[in-house]
PDB file of N, CA and C in Angstrom:
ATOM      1  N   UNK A   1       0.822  -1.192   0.000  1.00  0.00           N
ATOM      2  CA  UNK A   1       0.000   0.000   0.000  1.00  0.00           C
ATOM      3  C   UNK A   1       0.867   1.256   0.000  1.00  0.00           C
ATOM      4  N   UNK A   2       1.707   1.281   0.670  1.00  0.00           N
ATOM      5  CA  UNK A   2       2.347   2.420   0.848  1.00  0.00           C
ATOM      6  C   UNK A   2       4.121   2.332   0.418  1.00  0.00           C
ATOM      7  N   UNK A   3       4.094   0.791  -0.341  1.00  0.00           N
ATOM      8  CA  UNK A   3       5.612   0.597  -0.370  1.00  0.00           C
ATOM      9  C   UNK A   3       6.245   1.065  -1.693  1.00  0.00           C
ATOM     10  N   UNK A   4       7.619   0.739  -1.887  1.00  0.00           N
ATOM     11  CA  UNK A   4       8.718   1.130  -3.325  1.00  0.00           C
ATOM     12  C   UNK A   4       8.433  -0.008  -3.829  1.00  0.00           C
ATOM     13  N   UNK A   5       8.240  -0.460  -5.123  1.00  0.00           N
ATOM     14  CA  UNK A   5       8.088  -1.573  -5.763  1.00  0.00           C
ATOM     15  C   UNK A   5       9.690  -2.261  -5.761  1.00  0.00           C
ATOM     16  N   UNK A   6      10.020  -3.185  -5.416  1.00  0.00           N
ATOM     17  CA  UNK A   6      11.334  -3.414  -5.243  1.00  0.00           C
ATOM     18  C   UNK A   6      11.642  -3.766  -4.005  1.00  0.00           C
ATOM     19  N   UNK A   7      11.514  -3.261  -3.025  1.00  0.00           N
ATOM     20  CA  UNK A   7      11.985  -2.969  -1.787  1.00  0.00           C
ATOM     21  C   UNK A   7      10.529  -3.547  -0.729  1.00  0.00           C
ATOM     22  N   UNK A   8      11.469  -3.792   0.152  1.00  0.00           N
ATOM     23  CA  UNK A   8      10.754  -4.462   1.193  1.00  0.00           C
ATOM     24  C   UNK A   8       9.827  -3.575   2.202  1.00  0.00           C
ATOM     25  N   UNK A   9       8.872  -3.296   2.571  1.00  0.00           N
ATOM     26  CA  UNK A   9       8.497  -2.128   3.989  1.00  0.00           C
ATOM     27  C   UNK A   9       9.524  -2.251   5.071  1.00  0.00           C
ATOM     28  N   UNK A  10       9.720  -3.539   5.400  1.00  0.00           N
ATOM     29  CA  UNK A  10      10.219  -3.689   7.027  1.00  0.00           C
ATOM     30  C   UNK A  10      11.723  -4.820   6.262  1.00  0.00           C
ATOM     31  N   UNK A  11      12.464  -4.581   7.038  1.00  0.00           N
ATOM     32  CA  UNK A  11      13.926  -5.552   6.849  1.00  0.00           C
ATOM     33  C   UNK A  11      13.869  -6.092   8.455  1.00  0.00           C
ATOM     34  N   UNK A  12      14.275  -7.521   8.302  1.00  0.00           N
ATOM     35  CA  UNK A  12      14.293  -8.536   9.696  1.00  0.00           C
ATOM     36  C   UNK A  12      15.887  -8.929   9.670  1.00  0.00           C
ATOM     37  N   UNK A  13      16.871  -8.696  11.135  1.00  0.00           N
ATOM     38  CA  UNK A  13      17.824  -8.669  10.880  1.00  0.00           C
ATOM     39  C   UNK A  13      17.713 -10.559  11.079  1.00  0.00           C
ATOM     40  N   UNK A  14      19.000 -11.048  11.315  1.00  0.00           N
ATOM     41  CA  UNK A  14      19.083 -12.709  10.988  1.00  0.00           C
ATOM     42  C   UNK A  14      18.667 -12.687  12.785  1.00  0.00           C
ATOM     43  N   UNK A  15      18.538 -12.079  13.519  1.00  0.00           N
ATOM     44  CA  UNK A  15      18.583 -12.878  14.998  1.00  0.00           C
ATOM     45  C   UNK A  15      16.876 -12.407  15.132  1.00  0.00           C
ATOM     46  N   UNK A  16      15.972 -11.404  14.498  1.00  0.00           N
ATOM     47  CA  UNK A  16      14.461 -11.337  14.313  1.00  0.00           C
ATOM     48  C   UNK A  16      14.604 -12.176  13.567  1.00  0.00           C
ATOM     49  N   UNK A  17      15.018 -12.654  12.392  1.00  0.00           N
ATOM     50  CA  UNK A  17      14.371 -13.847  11.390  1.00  0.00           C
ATOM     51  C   UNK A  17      13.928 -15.148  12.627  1.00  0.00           C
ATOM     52  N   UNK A  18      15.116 -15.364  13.312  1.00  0.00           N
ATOM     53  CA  UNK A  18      15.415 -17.297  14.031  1.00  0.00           C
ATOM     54  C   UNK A  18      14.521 -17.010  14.992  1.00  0.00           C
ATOM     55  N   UNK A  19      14.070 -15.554  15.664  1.00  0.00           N
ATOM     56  CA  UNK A  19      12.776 -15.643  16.576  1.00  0.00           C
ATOM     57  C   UNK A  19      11.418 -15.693  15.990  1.00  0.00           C
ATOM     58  N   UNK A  20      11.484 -14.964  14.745  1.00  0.00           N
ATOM     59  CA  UNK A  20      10.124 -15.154  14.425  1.00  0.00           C
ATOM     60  C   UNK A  20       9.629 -16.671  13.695  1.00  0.00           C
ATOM     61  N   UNK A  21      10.360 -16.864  13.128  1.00  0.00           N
ATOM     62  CA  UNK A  21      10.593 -18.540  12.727  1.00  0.00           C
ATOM     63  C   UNK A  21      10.413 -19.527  13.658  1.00  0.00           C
ATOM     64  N   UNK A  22      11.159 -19.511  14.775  1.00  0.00           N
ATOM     65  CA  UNK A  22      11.011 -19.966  16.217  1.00  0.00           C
ATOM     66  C   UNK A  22       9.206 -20.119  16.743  1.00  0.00           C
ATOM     67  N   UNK A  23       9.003 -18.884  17.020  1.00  0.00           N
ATOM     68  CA  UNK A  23       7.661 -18.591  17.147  1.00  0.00           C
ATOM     69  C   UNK A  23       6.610 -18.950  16.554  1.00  0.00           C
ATOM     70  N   UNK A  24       6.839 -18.941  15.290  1.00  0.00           N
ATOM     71  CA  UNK A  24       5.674 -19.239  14.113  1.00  0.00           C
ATOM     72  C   UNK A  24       5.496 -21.204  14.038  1.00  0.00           C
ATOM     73  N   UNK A  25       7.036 -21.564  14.461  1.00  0.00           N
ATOM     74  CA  UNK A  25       6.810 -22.830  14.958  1.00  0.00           C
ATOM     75  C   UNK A  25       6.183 -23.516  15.932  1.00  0.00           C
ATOM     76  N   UNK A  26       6.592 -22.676  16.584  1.00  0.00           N
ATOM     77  CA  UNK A  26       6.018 -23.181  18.202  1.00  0.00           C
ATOM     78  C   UNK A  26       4.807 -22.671  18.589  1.00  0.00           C
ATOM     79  N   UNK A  27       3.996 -21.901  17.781  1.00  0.00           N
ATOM     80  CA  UNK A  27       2.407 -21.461  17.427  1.00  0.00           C
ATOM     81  C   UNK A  27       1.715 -21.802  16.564  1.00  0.00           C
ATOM     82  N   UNK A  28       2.161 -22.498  15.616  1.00  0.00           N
ATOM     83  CA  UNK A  28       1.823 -23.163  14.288  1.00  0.00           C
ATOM     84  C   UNK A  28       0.841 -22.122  13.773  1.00  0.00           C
ATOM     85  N   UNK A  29       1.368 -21.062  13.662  1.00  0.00           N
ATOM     86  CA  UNK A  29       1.133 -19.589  13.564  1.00  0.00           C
ATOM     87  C   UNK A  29       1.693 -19.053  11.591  1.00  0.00           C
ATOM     88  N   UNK A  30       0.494 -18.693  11.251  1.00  0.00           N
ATOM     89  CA  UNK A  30       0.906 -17.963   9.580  1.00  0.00           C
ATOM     90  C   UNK A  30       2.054 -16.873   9.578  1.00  0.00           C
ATOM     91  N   UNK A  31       2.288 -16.016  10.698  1.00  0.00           N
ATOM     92  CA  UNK A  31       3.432 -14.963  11.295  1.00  0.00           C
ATOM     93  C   UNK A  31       2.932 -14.623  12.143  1.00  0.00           C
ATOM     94  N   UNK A  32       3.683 -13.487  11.838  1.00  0.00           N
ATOM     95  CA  UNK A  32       3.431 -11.949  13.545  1.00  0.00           C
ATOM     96  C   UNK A  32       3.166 -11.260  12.822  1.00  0.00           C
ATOM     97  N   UNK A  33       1.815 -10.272  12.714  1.00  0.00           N
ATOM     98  CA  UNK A  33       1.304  -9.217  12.240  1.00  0.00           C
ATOM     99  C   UNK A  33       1.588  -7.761  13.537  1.00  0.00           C
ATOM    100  N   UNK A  34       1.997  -7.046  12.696  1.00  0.00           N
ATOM    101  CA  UNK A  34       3.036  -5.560  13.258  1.00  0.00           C
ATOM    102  C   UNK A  34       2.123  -5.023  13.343  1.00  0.00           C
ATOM    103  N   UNK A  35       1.642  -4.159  14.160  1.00  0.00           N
ATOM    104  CA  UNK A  35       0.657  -2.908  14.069  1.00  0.00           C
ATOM    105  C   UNK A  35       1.515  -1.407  14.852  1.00  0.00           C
ATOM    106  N   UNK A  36       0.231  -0.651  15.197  1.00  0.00           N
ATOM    107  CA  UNK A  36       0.690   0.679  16.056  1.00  0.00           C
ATOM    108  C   UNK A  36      -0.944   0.580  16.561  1.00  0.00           C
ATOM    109  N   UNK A  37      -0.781   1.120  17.625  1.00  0.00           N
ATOM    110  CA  UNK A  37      -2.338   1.488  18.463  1.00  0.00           C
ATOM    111  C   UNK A  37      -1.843   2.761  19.374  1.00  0.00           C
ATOM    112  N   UNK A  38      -3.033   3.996  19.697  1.00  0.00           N
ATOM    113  CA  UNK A  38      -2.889   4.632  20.299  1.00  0.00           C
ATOM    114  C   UNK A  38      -2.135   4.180  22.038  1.00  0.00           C
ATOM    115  N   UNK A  39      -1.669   5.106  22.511  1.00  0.00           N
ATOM    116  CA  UNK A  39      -1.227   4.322  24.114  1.00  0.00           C
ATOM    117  C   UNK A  39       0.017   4.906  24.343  1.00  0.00           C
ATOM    118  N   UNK A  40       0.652   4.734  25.695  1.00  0.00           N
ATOM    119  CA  UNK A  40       1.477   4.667  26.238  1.00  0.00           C
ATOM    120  C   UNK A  40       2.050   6.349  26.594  1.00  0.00           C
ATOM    121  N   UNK A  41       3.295   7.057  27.175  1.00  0.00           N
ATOM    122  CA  UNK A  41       3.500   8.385  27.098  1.00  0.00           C
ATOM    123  C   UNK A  41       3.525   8.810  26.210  1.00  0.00           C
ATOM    124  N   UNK A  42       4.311   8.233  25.085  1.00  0.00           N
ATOM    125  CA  UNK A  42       4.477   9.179  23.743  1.00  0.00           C
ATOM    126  C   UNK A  42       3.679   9.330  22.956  1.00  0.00           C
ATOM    127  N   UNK A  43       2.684   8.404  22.998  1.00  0.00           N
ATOM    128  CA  UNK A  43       1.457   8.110  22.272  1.00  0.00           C
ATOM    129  C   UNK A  43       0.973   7.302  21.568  1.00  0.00           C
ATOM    130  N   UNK A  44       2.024   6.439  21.192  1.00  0.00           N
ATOM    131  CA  UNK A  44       1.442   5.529  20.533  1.00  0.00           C
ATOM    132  C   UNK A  44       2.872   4.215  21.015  1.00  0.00           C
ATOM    133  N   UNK A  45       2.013   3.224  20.347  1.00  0.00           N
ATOM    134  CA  UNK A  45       2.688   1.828  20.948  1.00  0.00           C
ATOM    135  C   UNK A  45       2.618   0.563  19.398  1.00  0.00           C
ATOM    136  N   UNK A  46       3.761  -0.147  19.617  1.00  0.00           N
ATOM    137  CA  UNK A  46       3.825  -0.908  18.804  1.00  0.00           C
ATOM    138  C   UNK A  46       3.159  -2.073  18.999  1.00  0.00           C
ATOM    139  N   UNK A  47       2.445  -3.048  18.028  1.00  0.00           N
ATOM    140  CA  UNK A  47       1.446  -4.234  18.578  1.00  0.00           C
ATOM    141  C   UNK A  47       2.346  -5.650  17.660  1.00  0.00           C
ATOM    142  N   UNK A  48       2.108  -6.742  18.543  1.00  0.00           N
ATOM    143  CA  UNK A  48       2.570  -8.243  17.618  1.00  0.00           C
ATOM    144  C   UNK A  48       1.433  -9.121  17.865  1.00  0.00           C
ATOM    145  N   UNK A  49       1.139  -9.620  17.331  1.00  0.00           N
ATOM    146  CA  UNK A  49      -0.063 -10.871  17.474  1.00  0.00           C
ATOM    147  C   UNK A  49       0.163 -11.789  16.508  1.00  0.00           C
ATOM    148  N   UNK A  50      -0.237 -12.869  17.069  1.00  0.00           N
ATOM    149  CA  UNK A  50       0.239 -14.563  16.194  1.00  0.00           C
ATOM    150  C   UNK A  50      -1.484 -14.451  15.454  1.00  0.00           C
ATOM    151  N   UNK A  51      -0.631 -14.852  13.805  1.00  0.00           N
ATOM    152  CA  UNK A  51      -1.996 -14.828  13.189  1.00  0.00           C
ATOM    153  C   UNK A  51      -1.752 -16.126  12.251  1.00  0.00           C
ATOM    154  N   UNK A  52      -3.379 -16.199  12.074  1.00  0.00           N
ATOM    155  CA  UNK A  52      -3.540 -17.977  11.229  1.00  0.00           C
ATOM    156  C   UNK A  52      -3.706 -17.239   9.799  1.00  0.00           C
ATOM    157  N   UNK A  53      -4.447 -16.504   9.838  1.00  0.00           N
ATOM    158  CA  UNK A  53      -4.791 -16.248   8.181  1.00  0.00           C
ATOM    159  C   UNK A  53      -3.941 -14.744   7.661  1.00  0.00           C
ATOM    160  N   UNK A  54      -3.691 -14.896   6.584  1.00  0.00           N
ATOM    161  CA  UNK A  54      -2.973 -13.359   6.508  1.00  0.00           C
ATOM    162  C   UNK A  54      -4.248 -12.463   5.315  1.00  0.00           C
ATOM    163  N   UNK A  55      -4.690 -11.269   5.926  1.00  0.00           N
ATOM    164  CA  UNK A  55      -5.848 -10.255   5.184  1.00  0.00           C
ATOM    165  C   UNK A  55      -5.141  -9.890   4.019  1.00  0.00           C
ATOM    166  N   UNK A  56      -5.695 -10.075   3.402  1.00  0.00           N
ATOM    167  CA  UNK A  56      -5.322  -9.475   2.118  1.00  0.00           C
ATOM    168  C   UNK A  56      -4.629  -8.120   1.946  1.00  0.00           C
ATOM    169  N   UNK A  57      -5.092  -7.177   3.033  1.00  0.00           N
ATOM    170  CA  UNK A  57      -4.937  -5.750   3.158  1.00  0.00           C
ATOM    171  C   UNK A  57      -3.475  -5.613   3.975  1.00  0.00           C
ATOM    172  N   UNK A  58      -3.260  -7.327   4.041  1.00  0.00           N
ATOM    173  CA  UNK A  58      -1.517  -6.900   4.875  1.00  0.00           C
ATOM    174  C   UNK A  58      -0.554  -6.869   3.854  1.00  0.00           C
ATOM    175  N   UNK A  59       0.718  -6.180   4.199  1.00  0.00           N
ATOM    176  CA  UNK A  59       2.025  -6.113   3.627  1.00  0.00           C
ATOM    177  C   UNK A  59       2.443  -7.195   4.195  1.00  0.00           C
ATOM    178  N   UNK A  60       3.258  -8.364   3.409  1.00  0.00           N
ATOM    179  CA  UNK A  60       3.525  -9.156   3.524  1.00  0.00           C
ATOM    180  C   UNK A  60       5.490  -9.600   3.382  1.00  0.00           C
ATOM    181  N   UNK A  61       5.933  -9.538   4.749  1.00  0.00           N
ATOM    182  CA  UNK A  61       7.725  -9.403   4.368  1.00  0.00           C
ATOM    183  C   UNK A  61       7.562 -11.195   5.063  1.00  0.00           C
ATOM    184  N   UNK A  62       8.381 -11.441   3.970  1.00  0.00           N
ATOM    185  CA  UNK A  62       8.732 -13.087   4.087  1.00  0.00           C
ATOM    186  C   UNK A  62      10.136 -12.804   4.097  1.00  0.00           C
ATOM    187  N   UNK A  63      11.124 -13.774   4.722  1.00  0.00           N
ATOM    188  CA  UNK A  63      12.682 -13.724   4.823  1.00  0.00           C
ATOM    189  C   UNK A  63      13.105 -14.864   5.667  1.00  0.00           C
ATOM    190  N   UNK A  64      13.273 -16.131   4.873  1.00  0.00           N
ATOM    191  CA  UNK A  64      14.326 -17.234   5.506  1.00  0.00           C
ATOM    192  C   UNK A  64      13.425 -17.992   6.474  1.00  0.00           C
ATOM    193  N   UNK A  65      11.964 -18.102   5.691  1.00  0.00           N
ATOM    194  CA  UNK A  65      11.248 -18.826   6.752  1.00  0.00           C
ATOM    195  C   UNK A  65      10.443 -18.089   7.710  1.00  0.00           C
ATOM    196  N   UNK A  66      10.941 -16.623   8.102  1.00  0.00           N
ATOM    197  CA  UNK A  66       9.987 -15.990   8.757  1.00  0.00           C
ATOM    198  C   UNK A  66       9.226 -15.242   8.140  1.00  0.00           C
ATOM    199  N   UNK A  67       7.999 -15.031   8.313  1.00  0.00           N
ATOM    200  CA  UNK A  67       7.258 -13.916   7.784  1.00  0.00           C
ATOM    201  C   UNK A  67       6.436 -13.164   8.735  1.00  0.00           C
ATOM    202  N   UNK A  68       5.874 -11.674   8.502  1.00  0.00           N
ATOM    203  CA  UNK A  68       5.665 -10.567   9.262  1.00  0.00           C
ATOM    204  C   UNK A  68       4.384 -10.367   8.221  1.00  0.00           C
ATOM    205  N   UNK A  69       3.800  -9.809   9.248  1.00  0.00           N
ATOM    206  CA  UNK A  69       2.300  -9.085   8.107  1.00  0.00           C
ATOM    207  C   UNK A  69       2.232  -7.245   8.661  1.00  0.00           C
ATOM    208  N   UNK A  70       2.453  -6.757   7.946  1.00  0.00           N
ATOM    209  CA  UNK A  70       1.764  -5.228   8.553  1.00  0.00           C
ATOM    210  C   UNK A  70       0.029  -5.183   8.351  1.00  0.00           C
ATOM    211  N   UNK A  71      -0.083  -4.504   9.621  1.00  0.00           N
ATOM    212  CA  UNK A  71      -1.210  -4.358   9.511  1.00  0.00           C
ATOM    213  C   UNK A  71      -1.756  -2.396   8.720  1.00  0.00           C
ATOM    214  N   UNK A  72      -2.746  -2.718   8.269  1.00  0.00           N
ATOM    215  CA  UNK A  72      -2.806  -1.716   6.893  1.00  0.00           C
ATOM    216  C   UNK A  72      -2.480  -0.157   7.212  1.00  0.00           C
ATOM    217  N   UNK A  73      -3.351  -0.086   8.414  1.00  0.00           N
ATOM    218  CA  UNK A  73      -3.072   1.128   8.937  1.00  0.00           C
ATOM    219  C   UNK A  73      -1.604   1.477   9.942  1.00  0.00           C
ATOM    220  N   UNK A  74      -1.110   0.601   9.966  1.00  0.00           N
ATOM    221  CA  UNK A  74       0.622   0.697  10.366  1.00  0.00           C
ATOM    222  C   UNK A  74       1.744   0.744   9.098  1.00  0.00           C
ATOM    223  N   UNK A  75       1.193   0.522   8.008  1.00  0.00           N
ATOM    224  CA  UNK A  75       2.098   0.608   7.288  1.00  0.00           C
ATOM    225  C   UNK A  75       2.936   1.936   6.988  1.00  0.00           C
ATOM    226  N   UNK A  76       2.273   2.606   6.539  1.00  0.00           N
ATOM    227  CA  UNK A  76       2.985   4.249   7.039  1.00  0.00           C
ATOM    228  C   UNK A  76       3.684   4.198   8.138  1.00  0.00           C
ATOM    229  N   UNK A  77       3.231   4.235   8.839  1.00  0.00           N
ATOM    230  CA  UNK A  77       4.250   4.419  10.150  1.00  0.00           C
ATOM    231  C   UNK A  77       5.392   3.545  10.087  1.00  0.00           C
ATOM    232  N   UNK A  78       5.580   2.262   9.442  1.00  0.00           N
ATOM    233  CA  UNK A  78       6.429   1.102   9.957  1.00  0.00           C
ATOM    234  C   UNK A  78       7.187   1.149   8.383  1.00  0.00           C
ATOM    235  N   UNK A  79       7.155   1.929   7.653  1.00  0.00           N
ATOM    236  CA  UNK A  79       7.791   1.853   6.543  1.00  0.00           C
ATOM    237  C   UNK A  79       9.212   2.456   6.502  1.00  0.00           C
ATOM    238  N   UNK A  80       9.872   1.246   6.346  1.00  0.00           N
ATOM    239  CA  UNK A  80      12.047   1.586   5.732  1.00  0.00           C
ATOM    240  C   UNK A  80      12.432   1.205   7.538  1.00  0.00           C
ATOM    241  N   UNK A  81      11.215   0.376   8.325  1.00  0.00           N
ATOM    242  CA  UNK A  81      11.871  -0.132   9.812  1.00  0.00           C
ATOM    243  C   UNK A  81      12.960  -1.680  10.227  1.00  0.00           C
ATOM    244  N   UNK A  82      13.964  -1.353  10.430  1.00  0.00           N
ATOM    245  CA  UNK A  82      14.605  -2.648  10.474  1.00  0.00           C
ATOM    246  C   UNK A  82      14.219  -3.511  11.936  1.00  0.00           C
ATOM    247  N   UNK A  83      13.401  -4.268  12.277  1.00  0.00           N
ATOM    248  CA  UNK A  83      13.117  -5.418  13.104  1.00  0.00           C
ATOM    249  C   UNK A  83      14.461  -6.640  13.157  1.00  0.00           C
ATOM    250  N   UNK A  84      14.765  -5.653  14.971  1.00  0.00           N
ATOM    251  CA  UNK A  84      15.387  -6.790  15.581  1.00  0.00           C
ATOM    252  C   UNK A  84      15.528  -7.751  16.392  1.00  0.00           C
ATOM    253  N   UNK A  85      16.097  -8.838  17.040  1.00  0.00           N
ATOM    254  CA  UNK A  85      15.613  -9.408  18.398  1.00  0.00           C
ATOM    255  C   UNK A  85      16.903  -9.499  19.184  1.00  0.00           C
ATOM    256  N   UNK A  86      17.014  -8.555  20.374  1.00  0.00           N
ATOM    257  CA  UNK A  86      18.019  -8.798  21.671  1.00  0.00           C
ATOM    258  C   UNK A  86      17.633  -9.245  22.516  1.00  0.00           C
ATOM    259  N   UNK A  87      18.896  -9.539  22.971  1.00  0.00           N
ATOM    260  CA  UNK A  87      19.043 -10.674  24.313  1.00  0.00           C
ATOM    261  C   UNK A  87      19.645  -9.980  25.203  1.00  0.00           C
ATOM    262  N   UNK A  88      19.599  -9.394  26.487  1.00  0.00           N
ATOM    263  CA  UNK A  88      20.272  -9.440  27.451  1.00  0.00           C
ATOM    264  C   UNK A  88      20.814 -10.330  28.754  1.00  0.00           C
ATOM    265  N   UNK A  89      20.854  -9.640  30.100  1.00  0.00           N
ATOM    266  CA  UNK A  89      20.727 -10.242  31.017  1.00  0.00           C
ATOM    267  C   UNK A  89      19.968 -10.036  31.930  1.00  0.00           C
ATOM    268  N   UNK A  90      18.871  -9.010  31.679  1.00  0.00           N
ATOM    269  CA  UNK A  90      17.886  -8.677  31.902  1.00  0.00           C
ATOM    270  C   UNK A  90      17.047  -8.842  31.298  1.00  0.00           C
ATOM    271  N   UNK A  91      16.744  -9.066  30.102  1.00  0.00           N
ATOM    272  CA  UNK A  91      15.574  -8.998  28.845  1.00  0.00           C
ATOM    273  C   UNK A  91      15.833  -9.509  27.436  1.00  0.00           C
ATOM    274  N   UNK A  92      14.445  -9.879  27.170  1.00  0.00           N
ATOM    275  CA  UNK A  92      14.827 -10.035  25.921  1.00  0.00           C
ATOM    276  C   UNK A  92      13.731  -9.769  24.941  1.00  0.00           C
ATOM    277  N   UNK A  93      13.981  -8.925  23.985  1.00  0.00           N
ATOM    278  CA  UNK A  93      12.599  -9.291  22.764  1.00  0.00           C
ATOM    279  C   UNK A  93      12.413  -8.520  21.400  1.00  0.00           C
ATOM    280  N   UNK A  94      11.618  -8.162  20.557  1.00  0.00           N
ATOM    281  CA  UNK A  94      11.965  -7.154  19.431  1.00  0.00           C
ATOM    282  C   UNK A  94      12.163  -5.999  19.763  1.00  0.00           C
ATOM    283  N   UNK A  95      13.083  -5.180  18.897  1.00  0.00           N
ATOM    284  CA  UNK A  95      13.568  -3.952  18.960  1.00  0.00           C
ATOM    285  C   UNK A  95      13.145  -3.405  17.795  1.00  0.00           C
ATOM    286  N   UNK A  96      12.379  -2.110  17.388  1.00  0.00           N
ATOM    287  CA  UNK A  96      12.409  -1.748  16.265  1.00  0.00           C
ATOM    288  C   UNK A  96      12.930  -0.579  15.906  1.00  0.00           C
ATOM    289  N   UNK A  97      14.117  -0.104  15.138  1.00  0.00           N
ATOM    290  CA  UNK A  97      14.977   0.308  14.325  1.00  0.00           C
ATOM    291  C   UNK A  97      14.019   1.383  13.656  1.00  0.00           C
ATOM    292  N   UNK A  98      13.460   2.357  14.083  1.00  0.00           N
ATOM    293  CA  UNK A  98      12.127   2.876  12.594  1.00  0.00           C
ATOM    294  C   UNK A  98      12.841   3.854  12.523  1.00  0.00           C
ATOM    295  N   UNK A  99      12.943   4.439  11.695  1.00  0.00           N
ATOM    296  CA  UNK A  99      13.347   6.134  10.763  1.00  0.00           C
ATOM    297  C   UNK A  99      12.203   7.282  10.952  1.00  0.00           C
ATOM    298  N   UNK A 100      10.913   6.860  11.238  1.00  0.00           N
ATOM    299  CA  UNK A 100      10.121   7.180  11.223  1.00  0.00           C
ATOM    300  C   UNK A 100       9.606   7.785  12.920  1.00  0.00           C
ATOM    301  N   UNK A 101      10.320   7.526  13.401  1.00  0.00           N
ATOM    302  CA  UNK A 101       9.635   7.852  14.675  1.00  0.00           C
ATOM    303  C   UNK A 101      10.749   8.778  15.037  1.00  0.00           C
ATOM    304  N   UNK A 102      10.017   9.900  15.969  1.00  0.00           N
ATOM    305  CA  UNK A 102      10.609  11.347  16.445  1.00  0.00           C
ATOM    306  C   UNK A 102      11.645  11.585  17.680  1.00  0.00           C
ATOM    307  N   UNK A 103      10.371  10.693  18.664  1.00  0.00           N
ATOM    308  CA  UNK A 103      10.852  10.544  20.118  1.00  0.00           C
ATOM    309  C   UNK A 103       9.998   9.203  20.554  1.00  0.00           C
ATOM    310  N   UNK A 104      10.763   8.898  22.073  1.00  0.00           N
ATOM    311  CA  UNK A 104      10.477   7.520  22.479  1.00  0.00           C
ATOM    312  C   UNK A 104      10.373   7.685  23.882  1.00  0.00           C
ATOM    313  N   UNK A 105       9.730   7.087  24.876  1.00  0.00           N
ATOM    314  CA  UNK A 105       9.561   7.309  26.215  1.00  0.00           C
ATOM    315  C   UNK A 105      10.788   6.814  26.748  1.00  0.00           C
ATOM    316  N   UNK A 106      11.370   6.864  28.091  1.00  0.00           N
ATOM    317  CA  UNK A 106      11.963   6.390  29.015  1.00  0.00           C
ATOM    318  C   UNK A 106      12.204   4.711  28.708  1.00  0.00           C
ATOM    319  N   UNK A 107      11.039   4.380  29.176  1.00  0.00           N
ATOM    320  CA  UNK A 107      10.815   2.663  28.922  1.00  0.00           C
ATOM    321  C   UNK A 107      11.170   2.142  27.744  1.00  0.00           C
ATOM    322  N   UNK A 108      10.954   2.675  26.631  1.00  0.00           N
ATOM    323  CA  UNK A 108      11.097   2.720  25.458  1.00  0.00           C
ATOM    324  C   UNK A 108       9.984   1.585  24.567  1.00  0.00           C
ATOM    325  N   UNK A 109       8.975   1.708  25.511  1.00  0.00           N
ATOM    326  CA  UNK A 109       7.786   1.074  25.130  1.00  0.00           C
ATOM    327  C   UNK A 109       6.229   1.830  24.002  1.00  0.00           C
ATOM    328  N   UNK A 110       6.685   2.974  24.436  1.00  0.00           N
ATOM    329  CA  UNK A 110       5.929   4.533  23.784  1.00  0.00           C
ATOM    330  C   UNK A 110       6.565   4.711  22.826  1.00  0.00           C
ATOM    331  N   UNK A 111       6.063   5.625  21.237  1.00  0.00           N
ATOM    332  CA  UNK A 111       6.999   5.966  20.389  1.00  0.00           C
ATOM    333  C   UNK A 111       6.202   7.369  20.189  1.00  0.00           C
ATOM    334  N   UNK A 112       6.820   8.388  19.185  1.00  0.00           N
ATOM    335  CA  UNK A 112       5.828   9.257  18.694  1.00  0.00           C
ATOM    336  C   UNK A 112       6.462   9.648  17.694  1.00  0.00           C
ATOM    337  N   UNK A 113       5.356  10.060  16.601  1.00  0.00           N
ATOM    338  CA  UNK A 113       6.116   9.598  15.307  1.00  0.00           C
ATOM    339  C   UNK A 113       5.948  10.917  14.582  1.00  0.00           C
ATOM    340  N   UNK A 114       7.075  11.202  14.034  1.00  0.00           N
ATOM    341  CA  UNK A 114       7.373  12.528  13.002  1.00  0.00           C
ATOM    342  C   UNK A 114       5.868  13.045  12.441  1.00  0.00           C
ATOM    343  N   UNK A 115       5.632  14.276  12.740  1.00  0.00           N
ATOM    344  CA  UNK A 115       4.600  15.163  12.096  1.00  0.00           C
ATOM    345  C   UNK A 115       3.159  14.469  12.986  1.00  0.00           C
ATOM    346  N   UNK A 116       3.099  13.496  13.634  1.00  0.00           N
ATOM    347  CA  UNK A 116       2.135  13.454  14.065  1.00  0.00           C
ATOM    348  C   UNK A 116       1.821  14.551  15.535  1.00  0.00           C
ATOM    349  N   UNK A 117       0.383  14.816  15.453  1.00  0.00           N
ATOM    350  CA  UNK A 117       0.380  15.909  16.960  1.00  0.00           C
ATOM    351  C   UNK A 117       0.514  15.014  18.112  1.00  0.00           C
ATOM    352  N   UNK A 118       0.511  15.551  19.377  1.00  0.00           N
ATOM    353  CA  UNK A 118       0.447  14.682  20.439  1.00  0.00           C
ATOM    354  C   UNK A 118      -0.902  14.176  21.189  1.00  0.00           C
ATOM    355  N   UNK A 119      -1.156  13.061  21.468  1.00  0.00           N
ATOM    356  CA  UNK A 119      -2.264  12.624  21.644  1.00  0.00           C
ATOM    357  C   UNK A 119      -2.670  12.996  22.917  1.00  0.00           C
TER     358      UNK A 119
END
């Protein structure tokens, strides 16, 4: 919907590929569909959910076995984002890389995204 013909919306680095692959196994799951929903300080928040069927209306990034669905109205927002997965010793889980976003809360669970007002 909103992509370069050629080019992917979202890039999954190799350590997001082996989790989402991982996952999609161990859910017997079609992927992880990406969203954004209002929420959090900055205003908005990133969403993952295990899905069986993929909508037609999703962007569809396949890579090495994993695949991702955007959901329609996130695509703008989530477009040219590189999806990663860290590990600490405290935590672990996706990181997203977006170009698109302005500022980020503390937690870094909130995002708020270029030109949008504040909610």
């Amino acid at each position: 919907m909103f992509g370069i013909p050629g080019k992917q919306a979202v890039t999954l680095t190799p350590a997001a590929v082996r989790q989402i692959a991982r996952l999609m196994e161990r859910q017997g799951s079609a992927g992880l569909r990406i969203g954004v929903k209002k929420g959090g300080c900055a205003g908005m928040e990133y969403t993952m959910d295990y899905v069986t069927d993929v909508n037609p209306m999703d962007e569809v990034v396949e890579q090495d076995g994993a695949r991702v669905m955007i959901a329609p109205m996130a695509q703008m927002f989530l477009f040219g984002t590189e999806i990663d997965y860290q590990t600490s010793l405290l935590e672990s889980g996706f990181h997203f890389n977006n170009p698109n976003v302005a500022e980020a809360c503390g937690c870094g669970e909130s995002i708020k995204f270029k030109d949008q007002p504040a909610a």
